[in-house]
PDB file of N, CA and C in Angstrom:
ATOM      1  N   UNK A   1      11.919  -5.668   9.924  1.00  0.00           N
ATOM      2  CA  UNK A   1      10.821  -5.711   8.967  1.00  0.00           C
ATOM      3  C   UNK A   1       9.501  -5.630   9.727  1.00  0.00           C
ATOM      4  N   UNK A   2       8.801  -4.750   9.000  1.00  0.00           N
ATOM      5  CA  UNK A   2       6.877  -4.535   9.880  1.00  0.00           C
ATOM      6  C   UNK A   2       6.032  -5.241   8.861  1.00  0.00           C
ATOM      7  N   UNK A   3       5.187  -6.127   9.327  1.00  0.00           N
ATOM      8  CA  UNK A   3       4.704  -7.097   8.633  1.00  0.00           C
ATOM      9  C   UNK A   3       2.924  -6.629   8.712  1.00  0.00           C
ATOM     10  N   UNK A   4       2.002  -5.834   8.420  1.00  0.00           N
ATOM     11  CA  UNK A   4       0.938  -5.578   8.703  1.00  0.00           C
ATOM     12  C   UNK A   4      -0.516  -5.714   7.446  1.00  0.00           C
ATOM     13  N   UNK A   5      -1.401  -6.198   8.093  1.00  0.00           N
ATOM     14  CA  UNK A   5      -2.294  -6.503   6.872  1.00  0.00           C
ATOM     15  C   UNK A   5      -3.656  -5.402   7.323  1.00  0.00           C
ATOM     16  N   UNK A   6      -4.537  -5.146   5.797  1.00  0.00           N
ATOM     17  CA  UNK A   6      -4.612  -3.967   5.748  1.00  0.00           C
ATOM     18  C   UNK A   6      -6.177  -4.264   5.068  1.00  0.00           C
ATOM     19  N   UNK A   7      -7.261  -3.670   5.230  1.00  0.00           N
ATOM     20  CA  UNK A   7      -8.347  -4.177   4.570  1.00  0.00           C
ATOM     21  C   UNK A   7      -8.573  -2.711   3.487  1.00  0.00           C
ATOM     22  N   UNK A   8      -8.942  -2.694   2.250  1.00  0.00           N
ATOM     23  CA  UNK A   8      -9.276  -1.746   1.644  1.00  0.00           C
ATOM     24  C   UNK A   8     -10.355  -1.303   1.600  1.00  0.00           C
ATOM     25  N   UNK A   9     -10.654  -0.028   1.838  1.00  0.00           N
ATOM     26  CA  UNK A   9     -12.383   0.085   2.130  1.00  0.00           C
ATOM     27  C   UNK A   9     -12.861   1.233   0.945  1.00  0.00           C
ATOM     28  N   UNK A  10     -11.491   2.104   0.308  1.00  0.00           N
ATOM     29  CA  UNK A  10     -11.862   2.694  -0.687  1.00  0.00           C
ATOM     30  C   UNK A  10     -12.769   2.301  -2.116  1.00  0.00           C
ATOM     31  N   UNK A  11     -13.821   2.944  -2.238  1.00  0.00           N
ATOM     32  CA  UNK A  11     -14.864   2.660  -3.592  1.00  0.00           C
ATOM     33  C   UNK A  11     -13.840   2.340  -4.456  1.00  0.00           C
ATOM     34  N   UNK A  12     -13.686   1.140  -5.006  1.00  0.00           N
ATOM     35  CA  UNK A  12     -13.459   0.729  -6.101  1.00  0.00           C
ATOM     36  C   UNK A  12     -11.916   0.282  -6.513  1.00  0.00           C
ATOM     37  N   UNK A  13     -11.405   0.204  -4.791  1.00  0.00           N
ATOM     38  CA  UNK A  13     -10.141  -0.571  -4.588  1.00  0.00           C
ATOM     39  C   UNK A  13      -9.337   0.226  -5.035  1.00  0.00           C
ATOM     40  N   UNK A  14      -8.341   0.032  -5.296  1.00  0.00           N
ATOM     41  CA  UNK A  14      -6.862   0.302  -5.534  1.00  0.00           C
ATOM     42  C   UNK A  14      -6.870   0.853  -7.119  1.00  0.00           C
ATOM     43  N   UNK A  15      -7.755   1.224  -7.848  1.00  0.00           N
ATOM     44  CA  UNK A  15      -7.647   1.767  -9.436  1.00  0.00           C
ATOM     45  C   UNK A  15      -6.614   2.945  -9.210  1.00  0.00           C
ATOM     46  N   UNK A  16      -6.816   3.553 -10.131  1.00  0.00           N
ATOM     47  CA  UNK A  16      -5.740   4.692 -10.465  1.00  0.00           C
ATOM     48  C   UNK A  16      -5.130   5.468  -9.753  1.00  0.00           C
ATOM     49  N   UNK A  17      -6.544   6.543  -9.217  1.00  0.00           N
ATOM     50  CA  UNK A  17      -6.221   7.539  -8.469  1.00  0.00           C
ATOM     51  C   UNK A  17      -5.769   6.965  -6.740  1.00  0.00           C
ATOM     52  N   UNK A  18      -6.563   5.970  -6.147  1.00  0.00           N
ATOM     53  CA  UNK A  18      -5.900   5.808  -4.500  1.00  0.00           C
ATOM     54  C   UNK A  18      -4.296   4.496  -4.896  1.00  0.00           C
ATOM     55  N   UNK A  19      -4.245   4.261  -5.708  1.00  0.00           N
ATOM     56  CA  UNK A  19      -2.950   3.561  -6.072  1.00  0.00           C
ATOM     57  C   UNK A  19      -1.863   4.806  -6.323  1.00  0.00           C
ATOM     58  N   UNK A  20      -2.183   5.608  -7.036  1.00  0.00           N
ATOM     59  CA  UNK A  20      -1.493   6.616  -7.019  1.00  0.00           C
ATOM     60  C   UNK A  20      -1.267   7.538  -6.051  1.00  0.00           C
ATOM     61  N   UNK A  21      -1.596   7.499  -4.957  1.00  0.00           N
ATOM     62  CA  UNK A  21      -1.964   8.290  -3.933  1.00  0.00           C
ATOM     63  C   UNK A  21      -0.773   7.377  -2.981  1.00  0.00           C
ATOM     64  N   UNK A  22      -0.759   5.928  -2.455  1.00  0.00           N
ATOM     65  CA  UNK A  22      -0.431   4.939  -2.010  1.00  0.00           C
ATOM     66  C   UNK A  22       1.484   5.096  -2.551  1.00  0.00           C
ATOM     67  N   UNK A  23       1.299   5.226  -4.064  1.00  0.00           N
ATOM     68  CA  UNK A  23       2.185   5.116  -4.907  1.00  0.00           C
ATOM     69  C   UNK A  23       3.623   6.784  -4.245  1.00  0.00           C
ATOM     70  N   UNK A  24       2.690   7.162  -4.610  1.00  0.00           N
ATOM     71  CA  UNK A  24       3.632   9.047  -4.657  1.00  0.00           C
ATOM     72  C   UNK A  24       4.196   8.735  -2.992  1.00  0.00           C
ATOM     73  N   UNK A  25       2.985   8.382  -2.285  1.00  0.00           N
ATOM     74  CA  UNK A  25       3.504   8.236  -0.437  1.00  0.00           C
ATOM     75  C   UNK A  25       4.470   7.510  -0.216  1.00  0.00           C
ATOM     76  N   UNK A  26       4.436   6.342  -0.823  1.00  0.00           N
ATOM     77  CA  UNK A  26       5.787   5.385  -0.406  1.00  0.00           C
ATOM     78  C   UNK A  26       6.962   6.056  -0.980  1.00  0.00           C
ATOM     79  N   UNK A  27       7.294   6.349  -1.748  1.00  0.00           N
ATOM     80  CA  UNK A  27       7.930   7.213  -2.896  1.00  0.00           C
ATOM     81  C   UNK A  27       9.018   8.273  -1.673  1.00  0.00           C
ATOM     82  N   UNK A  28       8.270   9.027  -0.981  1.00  0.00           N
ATOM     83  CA  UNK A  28       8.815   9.511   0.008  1.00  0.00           C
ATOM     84  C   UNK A  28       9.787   8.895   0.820  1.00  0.00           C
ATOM     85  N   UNK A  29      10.180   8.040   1.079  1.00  0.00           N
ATOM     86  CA  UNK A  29      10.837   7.088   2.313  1.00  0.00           C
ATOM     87  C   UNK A  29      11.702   6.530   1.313  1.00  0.00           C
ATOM     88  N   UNK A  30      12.545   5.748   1.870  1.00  0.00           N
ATOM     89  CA  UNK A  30      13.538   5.121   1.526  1.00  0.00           C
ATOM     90  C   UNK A  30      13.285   3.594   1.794  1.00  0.00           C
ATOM     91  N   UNK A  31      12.800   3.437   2.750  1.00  0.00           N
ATOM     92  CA  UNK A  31      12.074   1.914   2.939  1.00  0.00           C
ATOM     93  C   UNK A  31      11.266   1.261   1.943  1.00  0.00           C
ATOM     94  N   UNK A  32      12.175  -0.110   1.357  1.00  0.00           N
ATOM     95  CA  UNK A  32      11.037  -0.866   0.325  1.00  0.00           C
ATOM     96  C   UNK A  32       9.763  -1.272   1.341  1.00  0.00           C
ATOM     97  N   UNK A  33       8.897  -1.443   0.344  1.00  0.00           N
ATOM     98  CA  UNK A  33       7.385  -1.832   0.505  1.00  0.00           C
ATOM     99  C   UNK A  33       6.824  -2.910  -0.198  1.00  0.00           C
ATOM    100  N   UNK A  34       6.575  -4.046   0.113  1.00  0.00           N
ATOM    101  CA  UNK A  34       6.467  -5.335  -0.874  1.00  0.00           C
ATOM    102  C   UNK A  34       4.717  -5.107  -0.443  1.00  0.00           C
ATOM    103  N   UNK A  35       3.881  -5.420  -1.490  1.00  0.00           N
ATOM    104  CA  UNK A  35       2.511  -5.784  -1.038  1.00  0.00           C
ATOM    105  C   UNK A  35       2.367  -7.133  -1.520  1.00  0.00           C
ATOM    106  N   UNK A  36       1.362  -8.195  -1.143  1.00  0.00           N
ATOM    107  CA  UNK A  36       1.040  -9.216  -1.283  1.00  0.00           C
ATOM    108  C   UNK A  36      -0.323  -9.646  -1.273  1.00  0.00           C
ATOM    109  N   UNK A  37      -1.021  -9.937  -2.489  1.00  0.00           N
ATOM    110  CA  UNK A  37      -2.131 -10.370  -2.533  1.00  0.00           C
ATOM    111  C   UNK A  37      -2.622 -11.362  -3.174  1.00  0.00           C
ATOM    112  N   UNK A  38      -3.096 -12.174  -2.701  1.00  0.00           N
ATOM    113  CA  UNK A  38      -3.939 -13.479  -3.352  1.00  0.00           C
ATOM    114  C   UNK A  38      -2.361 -14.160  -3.987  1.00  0.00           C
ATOM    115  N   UNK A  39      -0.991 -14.527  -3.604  1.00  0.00           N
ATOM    116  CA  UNK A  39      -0.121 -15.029  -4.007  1.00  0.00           C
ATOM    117  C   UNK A  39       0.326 -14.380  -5.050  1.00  0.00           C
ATOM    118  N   UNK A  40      -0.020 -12.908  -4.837  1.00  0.00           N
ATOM    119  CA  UNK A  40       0.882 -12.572  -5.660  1.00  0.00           C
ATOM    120  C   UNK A  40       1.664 -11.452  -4.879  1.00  0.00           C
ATOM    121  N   UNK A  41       3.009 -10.754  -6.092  1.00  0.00           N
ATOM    122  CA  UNK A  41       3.833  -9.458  -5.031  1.00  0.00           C
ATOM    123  C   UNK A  41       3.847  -8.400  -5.851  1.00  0.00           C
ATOM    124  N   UNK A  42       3.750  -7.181  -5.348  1.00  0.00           N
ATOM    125  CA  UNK A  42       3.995  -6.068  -5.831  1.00  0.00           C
ATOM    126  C   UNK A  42       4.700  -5.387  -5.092  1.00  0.00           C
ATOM    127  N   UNK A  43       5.837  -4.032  -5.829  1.00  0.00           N
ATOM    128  CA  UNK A  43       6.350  -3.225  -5.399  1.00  0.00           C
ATOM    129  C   UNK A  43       5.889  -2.314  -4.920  1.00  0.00           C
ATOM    130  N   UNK A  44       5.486  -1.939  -3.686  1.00  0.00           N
ATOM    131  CA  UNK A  44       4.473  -0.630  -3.280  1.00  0.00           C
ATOM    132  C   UNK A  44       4.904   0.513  -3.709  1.00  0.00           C
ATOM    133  N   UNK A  45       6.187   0.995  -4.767  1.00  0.00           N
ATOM    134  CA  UNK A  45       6.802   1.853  -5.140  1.00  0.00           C
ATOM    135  C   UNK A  45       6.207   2.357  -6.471  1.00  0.00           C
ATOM    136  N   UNK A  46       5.627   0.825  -7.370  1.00  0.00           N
ATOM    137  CA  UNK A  46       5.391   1.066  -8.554  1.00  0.00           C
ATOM    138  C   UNK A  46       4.069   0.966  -8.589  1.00  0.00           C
ATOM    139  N   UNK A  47       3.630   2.129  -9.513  1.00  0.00           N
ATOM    140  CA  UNK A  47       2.558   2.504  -9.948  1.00  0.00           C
ATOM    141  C   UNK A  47       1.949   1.140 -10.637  1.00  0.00           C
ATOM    142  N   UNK A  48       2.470   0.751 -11.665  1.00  0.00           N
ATOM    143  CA  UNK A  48       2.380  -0.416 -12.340  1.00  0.00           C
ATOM    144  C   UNK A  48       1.797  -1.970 -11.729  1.00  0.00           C
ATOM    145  N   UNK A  49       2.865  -1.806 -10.675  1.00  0.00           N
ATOM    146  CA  UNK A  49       3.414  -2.977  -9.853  1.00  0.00           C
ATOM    147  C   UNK A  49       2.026  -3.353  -9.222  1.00  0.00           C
ATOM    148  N   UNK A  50       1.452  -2.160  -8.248  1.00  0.00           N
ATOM    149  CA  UNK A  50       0.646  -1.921  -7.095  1.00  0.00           C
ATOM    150  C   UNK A  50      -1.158  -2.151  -8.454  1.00  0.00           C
ATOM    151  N   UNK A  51      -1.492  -1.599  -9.374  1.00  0.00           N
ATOM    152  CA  UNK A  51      -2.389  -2.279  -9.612  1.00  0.00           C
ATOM    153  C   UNK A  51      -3.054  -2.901 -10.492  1.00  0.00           C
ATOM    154  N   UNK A  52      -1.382  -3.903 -11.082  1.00  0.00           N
ATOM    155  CA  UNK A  52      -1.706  -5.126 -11.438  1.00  0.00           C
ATOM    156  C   UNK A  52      -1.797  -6.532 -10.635  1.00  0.00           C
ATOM    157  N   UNK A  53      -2.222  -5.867  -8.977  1.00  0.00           N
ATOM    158  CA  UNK A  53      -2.799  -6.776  -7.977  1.00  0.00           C
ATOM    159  C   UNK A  53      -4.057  -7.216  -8.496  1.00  0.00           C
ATOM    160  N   UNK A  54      -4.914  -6.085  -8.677  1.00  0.00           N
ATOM    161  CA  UNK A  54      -6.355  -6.021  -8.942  1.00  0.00           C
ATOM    162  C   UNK A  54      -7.103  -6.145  -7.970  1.00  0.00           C
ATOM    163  N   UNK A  55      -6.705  -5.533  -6.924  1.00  0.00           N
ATOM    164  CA  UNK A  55      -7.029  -5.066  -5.486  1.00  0.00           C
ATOM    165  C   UNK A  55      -8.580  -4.184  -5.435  1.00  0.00           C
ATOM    166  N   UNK A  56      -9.715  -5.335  -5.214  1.00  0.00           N
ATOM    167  CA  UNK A  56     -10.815  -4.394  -4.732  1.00  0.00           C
ATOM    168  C   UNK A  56     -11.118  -4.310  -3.175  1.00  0.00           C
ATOM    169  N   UNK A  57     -12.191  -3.456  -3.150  1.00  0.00           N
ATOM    170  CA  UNK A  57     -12.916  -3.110  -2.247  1.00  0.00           C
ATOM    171  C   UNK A  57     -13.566  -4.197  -0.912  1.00  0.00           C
ATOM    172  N   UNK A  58     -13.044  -4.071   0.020  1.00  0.00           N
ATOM    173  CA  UNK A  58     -13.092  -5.503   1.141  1.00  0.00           C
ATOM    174  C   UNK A  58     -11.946  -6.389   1.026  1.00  0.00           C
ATOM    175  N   UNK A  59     -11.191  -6.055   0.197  1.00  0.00           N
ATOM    176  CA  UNK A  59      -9.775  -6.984   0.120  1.00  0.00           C
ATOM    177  C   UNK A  59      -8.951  -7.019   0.983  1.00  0.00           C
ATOM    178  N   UNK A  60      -7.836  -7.695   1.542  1.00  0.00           N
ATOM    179  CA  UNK A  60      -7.038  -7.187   2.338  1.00  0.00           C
ATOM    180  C   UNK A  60      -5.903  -7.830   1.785  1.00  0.00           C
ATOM    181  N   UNK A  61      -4.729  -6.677   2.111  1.00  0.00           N
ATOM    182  CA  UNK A  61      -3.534  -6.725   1.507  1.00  0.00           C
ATOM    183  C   UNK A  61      -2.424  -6.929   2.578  1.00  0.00           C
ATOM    184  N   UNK A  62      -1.510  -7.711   2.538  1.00  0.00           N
ATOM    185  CA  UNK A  62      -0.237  -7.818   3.669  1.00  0.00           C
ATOM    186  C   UNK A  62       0.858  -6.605   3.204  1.00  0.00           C
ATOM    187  N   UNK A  63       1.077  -6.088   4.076  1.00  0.00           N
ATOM    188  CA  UNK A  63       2.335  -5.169   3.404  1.00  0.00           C
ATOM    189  C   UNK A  63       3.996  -5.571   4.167  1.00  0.00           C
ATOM    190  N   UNK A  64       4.734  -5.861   3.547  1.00  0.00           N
ATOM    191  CA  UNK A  64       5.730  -5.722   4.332  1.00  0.00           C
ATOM    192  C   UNK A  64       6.767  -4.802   4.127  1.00  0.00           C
ATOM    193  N   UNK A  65       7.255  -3.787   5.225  1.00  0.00           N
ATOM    194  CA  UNK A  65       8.151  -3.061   4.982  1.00  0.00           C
ATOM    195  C   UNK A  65       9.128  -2.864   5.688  1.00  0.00           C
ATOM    196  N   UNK A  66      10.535  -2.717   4.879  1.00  0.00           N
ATOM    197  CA  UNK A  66      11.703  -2.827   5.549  1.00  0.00           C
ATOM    198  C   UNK A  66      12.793  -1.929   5.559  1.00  0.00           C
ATOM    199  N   UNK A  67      13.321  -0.818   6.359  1.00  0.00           N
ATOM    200  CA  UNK A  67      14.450  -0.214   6.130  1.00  0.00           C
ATOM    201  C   UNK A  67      14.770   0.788   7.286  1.00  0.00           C
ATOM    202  N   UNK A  68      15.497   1.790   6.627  1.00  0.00           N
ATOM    203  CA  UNK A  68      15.466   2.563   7.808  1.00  0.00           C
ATOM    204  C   UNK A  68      14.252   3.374   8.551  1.00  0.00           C
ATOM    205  N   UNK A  69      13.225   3.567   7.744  1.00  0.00           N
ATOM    206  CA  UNK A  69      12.322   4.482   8.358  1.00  0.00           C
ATOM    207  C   UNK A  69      11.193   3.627   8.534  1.00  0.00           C
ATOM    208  N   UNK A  70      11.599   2.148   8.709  1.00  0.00           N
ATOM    209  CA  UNK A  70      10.106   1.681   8.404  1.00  0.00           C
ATOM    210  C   UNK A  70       8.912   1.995   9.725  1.00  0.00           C
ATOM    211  N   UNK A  71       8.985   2.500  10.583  1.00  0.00           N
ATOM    212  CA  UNK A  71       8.284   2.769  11.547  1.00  0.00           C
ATOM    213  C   UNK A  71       7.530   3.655  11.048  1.00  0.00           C
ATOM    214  N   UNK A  72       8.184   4.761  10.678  1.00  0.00           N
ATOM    215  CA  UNK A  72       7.233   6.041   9.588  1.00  0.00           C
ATOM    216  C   UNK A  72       7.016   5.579   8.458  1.00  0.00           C
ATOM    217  N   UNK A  73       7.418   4.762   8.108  1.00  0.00           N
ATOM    218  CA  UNK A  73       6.266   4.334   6.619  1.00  0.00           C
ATOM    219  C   UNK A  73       5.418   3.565   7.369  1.00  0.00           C
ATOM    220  N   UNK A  74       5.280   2.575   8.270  1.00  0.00           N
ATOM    221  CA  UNK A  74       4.030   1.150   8.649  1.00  0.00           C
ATOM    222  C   UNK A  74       3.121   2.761   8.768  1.00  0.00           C
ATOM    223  N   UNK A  75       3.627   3.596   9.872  1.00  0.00           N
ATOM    224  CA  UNK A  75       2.421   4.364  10.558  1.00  0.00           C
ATOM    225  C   UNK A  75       1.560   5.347   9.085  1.00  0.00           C
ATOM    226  N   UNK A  76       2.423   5.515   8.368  1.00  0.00           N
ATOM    227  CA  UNK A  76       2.219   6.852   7.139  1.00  0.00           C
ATOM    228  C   UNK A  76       1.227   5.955   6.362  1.00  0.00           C
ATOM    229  N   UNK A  77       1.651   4.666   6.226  1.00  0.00           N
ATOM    230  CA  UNK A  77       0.196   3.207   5.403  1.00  0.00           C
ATOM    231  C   UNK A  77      -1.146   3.120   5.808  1.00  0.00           C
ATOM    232  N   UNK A  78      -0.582   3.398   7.561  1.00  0.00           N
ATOM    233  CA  UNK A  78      -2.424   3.104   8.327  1.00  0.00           C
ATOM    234  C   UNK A  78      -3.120   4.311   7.838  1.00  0.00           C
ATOM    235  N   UNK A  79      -2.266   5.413   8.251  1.00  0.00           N
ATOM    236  CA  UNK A  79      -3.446   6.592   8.222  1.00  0.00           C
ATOM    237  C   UNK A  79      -4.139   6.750   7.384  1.00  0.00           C
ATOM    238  N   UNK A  80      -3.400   6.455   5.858  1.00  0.00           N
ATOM    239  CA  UNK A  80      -3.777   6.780   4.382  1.00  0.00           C
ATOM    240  C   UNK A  80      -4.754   5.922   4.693  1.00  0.00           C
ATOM    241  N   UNK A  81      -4.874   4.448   5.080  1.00  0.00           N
ATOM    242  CA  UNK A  81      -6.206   3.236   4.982  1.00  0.00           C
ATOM    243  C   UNK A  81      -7.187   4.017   6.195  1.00  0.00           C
ATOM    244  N   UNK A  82      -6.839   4.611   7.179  1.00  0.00           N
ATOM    245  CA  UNK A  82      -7.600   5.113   7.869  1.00  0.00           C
ATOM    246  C   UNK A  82      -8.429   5.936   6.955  1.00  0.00           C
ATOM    247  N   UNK A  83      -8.023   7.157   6.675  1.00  0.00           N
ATOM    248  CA  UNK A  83      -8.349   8.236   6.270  1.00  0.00           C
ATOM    249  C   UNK A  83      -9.136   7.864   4.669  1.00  0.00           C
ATOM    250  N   UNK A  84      -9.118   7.462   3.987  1.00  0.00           N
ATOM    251  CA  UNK A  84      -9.734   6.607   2.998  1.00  0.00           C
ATOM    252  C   UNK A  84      -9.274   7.026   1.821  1.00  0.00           C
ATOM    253  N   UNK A  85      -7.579   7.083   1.855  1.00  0.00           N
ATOM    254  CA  UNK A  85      -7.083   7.437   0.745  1.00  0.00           C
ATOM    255  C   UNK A  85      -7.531   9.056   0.471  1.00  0.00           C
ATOM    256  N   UNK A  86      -7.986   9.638   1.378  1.00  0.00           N
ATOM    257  CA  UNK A  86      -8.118  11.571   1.204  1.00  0.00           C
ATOM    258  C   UNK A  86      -7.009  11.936   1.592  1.00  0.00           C
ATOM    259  N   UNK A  87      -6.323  12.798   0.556  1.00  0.00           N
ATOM    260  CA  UNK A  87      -4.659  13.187   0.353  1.00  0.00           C
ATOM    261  C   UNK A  87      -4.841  14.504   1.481  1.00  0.00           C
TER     262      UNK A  87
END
């Protein structure tokens, strides 16, 4: 399991479109993705799941992910937070 926390810097947090973006990427892999914020959990799989966090802007989120590819999913998470959610 890769255990990494993550600050959000995208305008206006995690709403639709960079949740969906986050959403379709994990989607790819086979490795679950748990996110965790403010005591709560979401499925990084579900659209739903991911933003009824209510994840804004300066937040930071723990992700944990576990399976076979989780090395290419931790790294495929940063870039997207690197890159600022630009697909």
């Amino acid at each position: 399991m890769i255990r990494m926390n993550l600050e959000v810097v995208v305008s206006g947090g995690l709403h639709a479109r960079p949740a969906s973006v986050l959403v379709n990427l994990l989607n790819q892999y086979s490795s679950s993705v748990k996110m965790i914020y403010n005591d709560k959990q979401a499925n990084g799989k579900s659209i739903l799941s991911v933003m009824a966090l209510g994840v804004k802007t300066g937040d930071e989120i723990m992700f944990e992910v576990e399976g076979a590819d989780e090395q290419e999913v931790a790294a495929s998470i940063e870039a997207l937070f690197e890159r600022n959610f630009a697909i």
